[in-house]
PDB file of N, CA and C in Angstrom:
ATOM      1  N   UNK A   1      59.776  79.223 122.678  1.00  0.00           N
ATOM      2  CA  UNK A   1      60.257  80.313 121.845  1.00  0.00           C
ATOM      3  C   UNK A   1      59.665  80.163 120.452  1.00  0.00           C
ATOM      4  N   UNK A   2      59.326  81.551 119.954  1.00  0.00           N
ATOM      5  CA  UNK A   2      58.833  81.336 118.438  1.00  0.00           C
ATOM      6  C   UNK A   2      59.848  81.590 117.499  1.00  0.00           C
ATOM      7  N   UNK A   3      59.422  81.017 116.564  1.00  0.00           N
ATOM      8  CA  UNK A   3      60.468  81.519 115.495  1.00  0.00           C
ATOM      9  C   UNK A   3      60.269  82.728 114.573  1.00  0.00           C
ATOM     10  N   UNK A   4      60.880  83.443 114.163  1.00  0.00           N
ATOM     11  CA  UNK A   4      59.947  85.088 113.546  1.00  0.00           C
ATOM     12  C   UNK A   4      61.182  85.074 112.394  1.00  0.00           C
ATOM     13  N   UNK A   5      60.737  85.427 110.920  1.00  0.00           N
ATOM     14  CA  UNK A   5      61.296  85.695 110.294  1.00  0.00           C
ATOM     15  C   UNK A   5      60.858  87.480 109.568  1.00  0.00           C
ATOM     16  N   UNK A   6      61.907  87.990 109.121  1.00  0.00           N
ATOM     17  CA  UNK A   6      62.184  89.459 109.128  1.00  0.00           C
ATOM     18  C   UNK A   6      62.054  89.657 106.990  1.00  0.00           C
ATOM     19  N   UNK A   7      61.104  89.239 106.549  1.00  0.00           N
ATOM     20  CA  UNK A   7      61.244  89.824 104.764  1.00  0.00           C
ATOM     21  C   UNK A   7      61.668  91.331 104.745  1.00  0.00           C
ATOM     22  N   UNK A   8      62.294  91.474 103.762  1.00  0.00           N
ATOM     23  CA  UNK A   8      62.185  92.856 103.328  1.00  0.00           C
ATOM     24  C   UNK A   8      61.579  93.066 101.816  1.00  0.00           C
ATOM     25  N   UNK A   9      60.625  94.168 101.838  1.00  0.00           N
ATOM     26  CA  UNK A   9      59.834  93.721 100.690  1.00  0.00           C
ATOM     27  C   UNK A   9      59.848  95.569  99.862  1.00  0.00           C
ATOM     28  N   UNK A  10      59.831  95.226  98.805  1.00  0.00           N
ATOM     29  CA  UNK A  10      59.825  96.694  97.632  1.00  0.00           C
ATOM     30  C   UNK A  10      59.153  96.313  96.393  1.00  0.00           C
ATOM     31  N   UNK A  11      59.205  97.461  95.961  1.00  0.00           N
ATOM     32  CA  UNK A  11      58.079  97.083  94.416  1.00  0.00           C
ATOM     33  C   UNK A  11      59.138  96.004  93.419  1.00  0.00           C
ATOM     34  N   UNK A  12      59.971  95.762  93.605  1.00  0.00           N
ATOM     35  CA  UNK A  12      60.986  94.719  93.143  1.00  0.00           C
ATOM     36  C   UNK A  12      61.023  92.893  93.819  1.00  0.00           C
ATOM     37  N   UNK A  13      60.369  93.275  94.834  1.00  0.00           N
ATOM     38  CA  UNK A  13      59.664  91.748  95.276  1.00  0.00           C
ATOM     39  C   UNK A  13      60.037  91.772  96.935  1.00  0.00           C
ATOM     40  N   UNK A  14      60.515  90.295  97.438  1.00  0.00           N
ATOM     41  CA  UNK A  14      60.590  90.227  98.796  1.00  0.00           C
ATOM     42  C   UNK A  14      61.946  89.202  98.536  1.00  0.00           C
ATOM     43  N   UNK A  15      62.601  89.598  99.809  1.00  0.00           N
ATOM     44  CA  UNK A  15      64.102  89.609  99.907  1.00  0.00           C
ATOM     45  C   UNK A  15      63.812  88.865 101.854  1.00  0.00           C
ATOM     46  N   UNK A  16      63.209  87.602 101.448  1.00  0.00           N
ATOM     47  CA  UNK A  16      63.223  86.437 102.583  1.00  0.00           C
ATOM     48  C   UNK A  16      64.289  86.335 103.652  1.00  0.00           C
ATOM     49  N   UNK A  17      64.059  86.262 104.556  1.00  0.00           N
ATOM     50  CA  UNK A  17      64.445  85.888 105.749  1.00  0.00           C
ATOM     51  C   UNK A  17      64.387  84.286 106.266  1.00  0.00           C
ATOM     52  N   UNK A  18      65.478  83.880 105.215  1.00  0.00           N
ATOM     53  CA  UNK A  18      64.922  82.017 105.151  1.00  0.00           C
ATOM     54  C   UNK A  18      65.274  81.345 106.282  1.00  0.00           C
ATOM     55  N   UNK A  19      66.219  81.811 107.805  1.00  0.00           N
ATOM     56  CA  UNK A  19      66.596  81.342 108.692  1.00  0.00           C
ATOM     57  C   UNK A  19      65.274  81.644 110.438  1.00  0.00           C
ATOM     58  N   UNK A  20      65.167  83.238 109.826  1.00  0.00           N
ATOM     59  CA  UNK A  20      64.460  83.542 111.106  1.00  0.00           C
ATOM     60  C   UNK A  20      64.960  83.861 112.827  1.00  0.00           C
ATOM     61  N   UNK A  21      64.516  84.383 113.570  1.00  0.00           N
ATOM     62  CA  UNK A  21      65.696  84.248 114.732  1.00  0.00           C
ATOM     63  C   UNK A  21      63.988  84.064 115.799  1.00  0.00           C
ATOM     64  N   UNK A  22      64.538  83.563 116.884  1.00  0.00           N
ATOM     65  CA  UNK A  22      63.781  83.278 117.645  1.00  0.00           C
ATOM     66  C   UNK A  22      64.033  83.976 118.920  1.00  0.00           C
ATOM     67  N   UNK A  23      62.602  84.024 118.906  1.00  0.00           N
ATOM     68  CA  UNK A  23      62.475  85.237 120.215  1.00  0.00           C
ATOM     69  C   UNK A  23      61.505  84.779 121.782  1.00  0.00           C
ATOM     70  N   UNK A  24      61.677  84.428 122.565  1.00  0.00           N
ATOM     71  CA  UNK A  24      60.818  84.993 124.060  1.00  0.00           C
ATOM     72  C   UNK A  24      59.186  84.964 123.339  1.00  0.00           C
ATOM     73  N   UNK A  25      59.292  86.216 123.503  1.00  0.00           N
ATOM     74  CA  UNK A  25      57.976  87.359 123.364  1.00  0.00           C
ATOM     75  C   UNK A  25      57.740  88.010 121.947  1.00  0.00           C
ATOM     76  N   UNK A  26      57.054  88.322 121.523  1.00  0.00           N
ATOM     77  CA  UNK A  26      56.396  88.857 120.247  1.00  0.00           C
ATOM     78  C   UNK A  26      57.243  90.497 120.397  1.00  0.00           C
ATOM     79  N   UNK A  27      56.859  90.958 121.412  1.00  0.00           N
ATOM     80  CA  UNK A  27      57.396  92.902 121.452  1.00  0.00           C
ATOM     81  C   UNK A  27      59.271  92.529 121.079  1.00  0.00           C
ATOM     82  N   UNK A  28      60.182  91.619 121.223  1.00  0.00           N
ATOM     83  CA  UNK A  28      61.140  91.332 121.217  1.00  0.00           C
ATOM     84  C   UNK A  28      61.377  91.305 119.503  1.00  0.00           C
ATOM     85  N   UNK A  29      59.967  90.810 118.721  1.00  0.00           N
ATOM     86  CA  UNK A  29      60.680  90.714 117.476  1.00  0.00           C
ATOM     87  C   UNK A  29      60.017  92.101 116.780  1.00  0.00           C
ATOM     88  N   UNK A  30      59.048  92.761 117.206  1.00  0.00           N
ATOM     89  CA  UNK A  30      58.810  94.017 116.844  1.00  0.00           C
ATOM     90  C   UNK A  30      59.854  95.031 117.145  1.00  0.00           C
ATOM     91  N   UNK A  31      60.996  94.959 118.233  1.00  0.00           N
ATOM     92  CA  UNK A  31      61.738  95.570 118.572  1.00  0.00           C
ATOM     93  C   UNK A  31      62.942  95.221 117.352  1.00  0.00           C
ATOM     94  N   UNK A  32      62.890  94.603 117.191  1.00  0.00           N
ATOM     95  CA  UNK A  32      64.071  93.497 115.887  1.00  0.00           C
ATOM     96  C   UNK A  32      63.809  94.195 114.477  1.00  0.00           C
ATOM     97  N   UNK A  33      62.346  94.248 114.339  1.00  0.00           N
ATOM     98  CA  UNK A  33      61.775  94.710 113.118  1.00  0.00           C
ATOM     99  C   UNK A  33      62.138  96.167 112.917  1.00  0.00           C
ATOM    100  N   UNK A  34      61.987  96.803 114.264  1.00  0.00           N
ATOM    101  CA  UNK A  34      62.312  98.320 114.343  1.00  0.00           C
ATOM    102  C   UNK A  34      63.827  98.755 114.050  1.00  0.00           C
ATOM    103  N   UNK A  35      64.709  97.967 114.383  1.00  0.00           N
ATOM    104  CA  UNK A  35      66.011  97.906 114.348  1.00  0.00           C
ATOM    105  C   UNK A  35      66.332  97.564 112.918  1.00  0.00           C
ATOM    106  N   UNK A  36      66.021  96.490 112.300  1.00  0.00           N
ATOM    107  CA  UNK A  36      66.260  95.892 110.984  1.00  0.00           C
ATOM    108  C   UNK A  36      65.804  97.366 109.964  1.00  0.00           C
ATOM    109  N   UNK A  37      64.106  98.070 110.216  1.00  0.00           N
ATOM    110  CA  UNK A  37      64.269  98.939 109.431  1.00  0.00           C
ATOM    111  C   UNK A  37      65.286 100.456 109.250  1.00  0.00           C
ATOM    112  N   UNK A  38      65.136 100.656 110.759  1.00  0.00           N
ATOM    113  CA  UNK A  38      66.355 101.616 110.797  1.00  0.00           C
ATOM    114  C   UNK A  38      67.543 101.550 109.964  1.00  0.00           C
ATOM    115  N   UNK A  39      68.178 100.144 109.806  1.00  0.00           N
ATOM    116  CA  UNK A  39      69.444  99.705 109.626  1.00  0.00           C
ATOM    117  C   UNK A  39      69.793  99.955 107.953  1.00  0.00           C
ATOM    118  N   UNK A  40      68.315  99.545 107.440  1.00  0.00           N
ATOM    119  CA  UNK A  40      67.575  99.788 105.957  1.00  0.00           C
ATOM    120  C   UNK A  40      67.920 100.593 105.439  1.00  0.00           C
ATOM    121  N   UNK A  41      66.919 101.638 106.186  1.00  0.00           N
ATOM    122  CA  UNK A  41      66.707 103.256 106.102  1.00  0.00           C
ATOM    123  C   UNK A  41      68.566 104.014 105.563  1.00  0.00           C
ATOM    124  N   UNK A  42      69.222 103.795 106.642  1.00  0.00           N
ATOM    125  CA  UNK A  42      70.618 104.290 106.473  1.00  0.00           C
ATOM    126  C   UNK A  42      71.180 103.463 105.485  1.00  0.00           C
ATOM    127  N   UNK A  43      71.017 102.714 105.103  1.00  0.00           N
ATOM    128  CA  UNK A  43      71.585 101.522 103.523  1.00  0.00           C
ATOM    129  C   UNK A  43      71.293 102.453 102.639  1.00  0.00           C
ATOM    130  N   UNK A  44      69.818 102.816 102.440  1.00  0.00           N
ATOM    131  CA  UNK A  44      69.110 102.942 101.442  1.00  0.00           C
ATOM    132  C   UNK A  44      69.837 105.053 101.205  1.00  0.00           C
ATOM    133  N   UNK A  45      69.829 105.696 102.032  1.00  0.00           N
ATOM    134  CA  UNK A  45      70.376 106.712 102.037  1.00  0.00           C
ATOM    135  C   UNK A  45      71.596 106.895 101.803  1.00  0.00           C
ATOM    136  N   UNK A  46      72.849 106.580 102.666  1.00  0.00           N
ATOM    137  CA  UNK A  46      73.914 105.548 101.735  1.00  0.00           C
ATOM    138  C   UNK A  46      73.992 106.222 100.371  1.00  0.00           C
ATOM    139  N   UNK A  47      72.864 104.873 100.062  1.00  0.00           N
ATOM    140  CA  UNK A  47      73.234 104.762  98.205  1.00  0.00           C
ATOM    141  C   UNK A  47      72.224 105.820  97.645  1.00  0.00           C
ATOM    142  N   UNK A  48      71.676 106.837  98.449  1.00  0.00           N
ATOM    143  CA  UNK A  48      70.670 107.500  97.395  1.00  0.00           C
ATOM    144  C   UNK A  48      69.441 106.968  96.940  1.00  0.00           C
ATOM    145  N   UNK A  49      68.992 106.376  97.277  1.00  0.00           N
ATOM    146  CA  UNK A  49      68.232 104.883  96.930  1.00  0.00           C
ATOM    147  C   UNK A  49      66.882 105.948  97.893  1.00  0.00           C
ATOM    148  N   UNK A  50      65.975 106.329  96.507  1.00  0.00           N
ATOM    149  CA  UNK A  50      64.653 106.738  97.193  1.00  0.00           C
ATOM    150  C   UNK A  50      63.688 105.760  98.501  1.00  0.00           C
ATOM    151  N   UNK A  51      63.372 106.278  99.061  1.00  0.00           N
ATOM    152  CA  UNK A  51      62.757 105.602 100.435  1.00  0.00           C
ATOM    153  C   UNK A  51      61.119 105.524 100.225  1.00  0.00           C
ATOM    154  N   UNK A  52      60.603 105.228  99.521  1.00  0.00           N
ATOM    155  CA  UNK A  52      59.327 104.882  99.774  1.00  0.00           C
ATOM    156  C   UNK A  52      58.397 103.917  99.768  1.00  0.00           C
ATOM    157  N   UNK A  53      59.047 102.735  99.199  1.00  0.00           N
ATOM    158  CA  UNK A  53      58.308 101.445  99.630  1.00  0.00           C
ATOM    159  C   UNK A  53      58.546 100.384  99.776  1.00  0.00           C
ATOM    160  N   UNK A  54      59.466 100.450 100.373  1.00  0.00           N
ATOM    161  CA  UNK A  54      60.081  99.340 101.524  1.00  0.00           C
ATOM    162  C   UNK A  54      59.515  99.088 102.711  1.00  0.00           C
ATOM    163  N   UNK A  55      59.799  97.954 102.805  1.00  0.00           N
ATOM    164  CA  UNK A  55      59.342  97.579 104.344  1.00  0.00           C
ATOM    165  C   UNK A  55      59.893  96.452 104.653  1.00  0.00           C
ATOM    166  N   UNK A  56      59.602  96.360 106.078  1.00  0.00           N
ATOM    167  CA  UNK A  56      60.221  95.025 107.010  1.00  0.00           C
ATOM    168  C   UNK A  56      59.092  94.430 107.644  1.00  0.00           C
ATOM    169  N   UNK A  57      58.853  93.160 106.990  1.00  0.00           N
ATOM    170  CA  UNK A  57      57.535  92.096 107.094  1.00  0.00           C
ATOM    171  C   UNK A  57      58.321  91.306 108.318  1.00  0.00           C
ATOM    172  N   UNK A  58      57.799  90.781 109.735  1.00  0.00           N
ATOM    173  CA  UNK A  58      57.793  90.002 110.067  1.00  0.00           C
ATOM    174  C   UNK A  58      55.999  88.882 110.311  1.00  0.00           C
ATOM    175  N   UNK A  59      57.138  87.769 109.334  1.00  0.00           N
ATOM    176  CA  UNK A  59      56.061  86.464 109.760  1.00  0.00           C
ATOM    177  C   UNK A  59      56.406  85.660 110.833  1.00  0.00           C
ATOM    178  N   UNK A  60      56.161  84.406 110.611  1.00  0.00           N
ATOM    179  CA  UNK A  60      55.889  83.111 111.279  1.00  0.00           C
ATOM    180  C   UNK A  60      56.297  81.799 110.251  1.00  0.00           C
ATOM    181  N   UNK A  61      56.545  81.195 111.395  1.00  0.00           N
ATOM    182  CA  UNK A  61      57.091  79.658 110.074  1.00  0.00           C
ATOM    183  C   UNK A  61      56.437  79.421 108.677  1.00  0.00           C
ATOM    184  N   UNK A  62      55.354  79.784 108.974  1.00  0.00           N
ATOM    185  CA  UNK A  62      53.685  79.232 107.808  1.00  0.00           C
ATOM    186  C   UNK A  62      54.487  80.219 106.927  1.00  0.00           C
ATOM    187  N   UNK A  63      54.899  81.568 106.987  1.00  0.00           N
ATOM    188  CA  UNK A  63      54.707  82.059 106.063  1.00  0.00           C
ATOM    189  C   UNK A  63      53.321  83.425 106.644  1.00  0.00           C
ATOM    190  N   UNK A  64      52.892  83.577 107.516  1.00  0.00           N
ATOM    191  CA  UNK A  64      51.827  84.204 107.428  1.00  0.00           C
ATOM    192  C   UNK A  64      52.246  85.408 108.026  1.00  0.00           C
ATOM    193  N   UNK A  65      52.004  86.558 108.086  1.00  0.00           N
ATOM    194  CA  UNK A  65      52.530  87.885 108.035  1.00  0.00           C
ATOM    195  C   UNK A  65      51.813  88.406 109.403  1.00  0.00           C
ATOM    196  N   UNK A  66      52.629  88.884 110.498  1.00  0.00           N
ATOM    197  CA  UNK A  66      52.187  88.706 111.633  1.00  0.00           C
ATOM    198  C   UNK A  66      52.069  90.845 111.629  1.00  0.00           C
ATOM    199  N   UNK A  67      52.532  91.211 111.278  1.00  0.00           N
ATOM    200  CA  UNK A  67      53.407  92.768 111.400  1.00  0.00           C
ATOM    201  C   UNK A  67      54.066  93.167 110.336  1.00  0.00           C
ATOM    202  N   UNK A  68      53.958  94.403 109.966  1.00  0.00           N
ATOM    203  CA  UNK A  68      54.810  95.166 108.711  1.00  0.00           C
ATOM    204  C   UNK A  68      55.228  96.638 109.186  1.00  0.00           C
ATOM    205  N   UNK A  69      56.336  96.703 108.728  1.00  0.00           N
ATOM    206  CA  UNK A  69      56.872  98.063 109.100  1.00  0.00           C
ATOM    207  C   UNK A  69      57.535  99.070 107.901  1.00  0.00           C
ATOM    208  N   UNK A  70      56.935  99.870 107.197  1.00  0.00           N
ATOM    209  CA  UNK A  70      57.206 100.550 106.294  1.00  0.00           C
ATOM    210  C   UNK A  70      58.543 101.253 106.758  1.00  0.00           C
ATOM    211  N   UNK A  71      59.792 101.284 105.954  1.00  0.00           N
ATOM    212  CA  UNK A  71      60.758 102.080 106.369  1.00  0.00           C
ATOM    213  C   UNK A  71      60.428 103.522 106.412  1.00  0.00           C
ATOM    214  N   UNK A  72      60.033 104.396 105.914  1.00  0.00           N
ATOM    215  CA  UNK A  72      59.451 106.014 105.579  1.00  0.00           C
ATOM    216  C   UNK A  72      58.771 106.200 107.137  1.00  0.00           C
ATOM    217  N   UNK A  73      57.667 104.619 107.806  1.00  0.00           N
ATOM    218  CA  UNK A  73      57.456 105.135 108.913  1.00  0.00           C
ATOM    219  C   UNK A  73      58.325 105.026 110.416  1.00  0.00           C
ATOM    220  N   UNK A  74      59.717 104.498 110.336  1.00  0.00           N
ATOM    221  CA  UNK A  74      61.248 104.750 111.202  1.00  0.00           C
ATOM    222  C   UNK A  74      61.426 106.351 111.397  1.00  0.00           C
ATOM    223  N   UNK A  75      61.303 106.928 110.148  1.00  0.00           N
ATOM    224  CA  UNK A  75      61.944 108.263 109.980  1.00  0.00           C
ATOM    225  C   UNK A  75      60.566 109.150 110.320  1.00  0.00           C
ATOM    226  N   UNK A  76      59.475 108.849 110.013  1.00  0.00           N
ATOM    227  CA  UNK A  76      58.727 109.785 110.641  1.00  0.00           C
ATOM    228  C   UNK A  76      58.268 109.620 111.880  1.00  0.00           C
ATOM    229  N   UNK A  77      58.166 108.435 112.747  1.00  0.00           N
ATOM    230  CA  UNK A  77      58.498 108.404 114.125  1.00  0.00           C
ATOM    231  C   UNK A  77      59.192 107.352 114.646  1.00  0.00           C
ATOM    232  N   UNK A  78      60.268 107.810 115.058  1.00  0.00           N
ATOM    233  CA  UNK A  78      61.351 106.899 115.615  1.00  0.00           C
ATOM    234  C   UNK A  78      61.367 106.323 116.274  1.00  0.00           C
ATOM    235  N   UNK A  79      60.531 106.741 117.372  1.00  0.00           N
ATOM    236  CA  UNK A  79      60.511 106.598 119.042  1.00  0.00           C
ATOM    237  C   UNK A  79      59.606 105.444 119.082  1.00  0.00           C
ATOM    238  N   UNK A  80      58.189 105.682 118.413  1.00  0.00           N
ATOM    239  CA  UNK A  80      56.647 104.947 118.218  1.00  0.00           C
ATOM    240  C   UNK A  80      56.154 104.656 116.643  1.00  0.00           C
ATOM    241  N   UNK A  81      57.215 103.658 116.021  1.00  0.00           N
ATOM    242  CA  UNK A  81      56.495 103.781 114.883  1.00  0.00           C
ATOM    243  C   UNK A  81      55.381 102.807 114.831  1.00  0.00           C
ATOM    244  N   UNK A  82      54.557 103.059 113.469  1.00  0.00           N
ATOM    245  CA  UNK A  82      53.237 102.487 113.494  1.00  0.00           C
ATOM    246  C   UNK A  82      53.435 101.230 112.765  1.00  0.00           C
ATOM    247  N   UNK A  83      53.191  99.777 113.466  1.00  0.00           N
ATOM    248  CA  UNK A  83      53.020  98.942 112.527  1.00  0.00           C
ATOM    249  C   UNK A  83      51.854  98.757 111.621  1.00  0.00           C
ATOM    250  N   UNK A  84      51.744  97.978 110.432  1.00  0.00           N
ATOM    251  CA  UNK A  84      50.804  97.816 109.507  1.00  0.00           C
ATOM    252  C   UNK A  84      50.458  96.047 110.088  1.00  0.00           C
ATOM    253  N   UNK A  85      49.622  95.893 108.888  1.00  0.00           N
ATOM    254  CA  UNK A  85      49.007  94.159 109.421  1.00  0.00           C
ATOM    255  C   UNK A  85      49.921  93.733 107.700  1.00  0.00           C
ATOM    256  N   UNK A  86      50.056  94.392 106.886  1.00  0.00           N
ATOM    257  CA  UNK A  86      50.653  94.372 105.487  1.00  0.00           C
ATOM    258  C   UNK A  86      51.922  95.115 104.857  1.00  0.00           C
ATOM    259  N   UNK A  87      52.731  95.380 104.302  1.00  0.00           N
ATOM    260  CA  UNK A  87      53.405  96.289 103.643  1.00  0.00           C
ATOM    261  C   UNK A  87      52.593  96.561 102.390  1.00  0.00           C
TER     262      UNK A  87
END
């Protein structure tokens, strides 16, 4: 099992995932990532809190950035959103 940690990152910095959860398979923590931003998305609406550059970084123990998921791209496709290699 790997270990995958979940940052959340904005023009205000990155908001670490210092525990990580461990997963099987890689699609298991992209599925995690998809969920975590959703979860965001409705926080951030909530409070009124403009949506545009946030995201949900999952790395790896190192630190090295495996996948990024812009919250703005949850809401424009839900079903298939597009990961980045960066936020």
């Amino acid at each position: 099992m790997t270990n995958y940690h979940f940052n959340v990152v904005d023009r205000q910095g990155v908001i670490p995932d210092e525990e990580g959860t461990n997963f099987r398979f890689f699609s298991q923590a992209l599925t995690e990532a998809k969920d975590s931003a959703r979860d965001l998305a409705k926080q951030l609406l909530a409070n009124r809190t403009v949506l545009l550059e946030q995201c949900v970084e999952i790395t790896d123990d190192s630190g090295r950035v495996l996948a990024a998921l812009p919250v703005m791209e949850v809401l424009r496709h839900p079903n298939f959103p597009r990961f980045q290699h960066q936020c």
